[in-house]
Protein backbone atom coordinates (compact mmCIF):
# COMPACT_ATOMS: atom_id res chain seq x y z
CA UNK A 1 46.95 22.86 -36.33
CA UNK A 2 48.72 22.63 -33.12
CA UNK A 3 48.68 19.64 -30.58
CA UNK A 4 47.69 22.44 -27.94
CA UNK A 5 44.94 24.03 -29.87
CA UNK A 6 43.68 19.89 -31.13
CA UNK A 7 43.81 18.85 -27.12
CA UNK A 8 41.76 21.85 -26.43
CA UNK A 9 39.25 20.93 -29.22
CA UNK A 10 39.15 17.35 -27.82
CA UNK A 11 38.64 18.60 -24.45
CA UNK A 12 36.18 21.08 -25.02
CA UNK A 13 33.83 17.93 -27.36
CA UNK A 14 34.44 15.31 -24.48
CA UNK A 15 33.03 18.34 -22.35
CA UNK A 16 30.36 19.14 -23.98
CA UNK A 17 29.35 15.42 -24.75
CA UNK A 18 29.39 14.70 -20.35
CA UNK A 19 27.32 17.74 -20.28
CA UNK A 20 24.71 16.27 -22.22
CA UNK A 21 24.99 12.85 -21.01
CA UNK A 22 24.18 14.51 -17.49
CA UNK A 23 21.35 16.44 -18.82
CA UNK A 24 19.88 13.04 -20.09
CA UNK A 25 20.63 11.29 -17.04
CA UNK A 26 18.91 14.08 -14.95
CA UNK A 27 16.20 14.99 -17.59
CA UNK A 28 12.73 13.54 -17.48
CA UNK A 29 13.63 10.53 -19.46
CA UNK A 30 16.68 9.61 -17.76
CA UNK A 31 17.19 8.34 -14.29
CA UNK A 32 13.56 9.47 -11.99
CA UNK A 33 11.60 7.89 -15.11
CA UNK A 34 13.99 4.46 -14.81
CA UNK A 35 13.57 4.52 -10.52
CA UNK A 36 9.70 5.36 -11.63
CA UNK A 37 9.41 2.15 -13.88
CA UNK A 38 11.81 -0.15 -11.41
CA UNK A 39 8.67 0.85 -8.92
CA UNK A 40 5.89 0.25 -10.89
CA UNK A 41 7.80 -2.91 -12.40
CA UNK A 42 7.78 -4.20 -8.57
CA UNK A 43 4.60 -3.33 -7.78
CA UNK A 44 3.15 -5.43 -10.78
CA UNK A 45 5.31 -7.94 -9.79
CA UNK A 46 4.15 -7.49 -6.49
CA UNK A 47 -0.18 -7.78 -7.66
CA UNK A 48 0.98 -10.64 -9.87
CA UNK A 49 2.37 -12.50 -7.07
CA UNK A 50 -0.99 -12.06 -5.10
CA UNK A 51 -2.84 -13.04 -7.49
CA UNK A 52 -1.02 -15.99 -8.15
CA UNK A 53 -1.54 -16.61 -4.76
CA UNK A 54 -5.40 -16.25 -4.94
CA UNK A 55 -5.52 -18.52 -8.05
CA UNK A 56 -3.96 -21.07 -6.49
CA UNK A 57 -6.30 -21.26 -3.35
CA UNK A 58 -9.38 -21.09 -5.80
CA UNK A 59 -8.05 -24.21 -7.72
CA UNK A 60 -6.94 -25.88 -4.35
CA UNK A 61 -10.69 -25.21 -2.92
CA UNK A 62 -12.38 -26.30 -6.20
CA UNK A 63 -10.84 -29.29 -6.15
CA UNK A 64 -11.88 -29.51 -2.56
CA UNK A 65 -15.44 -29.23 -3.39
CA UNK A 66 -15.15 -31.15 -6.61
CA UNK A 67 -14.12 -34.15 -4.21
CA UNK A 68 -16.06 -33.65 -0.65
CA UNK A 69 -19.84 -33.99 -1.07
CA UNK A 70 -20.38 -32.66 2.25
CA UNK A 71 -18.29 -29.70 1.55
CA UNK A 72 -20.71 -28.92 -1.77
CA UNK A 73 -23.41 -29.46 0.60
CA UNK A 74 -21.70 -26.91 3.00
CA UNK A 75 -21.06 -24.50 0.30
CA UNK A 76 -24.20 -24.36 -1.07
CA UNK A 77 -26.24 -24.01 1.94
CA UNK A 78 -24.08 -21.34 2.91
CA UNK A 79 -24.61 -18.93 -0.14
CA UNK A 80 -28.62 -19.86 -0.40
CA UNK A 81 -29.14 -19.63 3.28
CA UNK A 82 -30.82 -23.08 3.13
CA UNK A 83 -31.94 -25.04 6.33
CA UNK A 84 -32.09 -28.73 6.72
CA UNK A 85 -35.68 -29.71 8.97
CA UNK A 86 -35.39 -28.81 12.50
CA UNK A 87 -32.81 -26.62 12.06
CA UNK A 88 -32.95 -23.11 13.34
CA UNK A 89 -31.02 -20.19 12.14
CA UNK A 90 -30.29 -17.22 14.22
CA UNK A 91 -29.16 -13.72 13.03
CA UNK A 92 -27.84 -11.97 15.49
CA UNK A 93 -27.67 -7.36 15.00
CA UNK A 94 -24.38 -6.32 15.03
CA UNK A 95 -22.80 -4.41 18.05
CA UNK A 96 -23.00 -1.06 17.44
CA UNK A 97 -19.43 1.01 17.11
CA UNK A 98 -18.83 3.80 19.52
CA UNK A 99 -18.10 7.57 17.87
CA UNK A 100 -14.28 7.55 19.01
CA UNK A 101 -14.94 11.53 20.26
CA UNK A 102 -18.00 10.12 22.58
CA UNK A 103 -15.87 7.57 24.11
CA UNK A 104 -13.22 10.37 24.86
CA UNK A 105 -15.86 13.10 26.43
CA UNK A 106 -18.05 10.18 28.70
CA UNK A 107 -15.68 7.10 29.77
CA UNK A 108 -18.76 5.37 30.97
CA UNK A 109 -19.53 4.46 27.02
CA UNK A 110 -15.59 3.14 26.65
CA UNK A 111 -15.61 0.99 29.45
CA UNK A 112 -18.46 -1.78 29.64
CA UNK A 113 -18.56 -2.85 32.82
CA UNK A 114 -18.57 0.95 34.49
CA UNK A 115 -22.30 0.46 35.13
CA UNK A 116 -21.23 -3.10 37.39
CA UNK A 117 -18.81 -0.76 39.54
């Protein structure tokens, strides 16, 4: 065989190999699925981090509680809406929200104090 007709047969294999190393790259296994699992990789990194986070307050406010008597005390009258004698307890209704296109049409029910003007 000739070194002409061997360096085209050497070209033509490195050829075709790049050619399928780019289909691979560009294929749905090759570089959108990597970016794809670098994202989600972050993202769990990024809810592991939070709740790292959140753990870390829970054990800081058990420990809180495990060590203030008053804050038990607190705590528990707080979640069983418990009273102590002579004290009163007031619930107050919530303000209701205005319908964002009835503020738009009547500025009298945006602005409070239009009645006072």
């Amino acid at each position: 065989m000739s070194s002409s007709v061997r360096r085209a047969l050497i070209l033509i294999v490195f050829a075709l190999m790049g050619a399928y190393g780019l289909a691979e790259l560009r294929g749905p296994q090759g570089l959108p699925a990597l970016r794809e699992k670098w994202n989600e990789i972050r993202q769990l990194e990024e809810e592991n981090a939070n709740l790292q986070r959140e753990n870390e307050y829970r054990r800081d406010r058990i420990k809180k509680l495990e060590s203030n008597p008053s804050a038990q005390e607190l705590e528990i009258r707080k979640n069983l809406k418990l009273l102590r004698p002579g004290e009163t307890s007031f619930i107050l209704p919530e303000m209701p929200k205005p319908h964002s296109d009835a503020t738009a049409s009547d500025p009298t029910l945006s602005d409070p104090l239009a009645d006072s003007k």
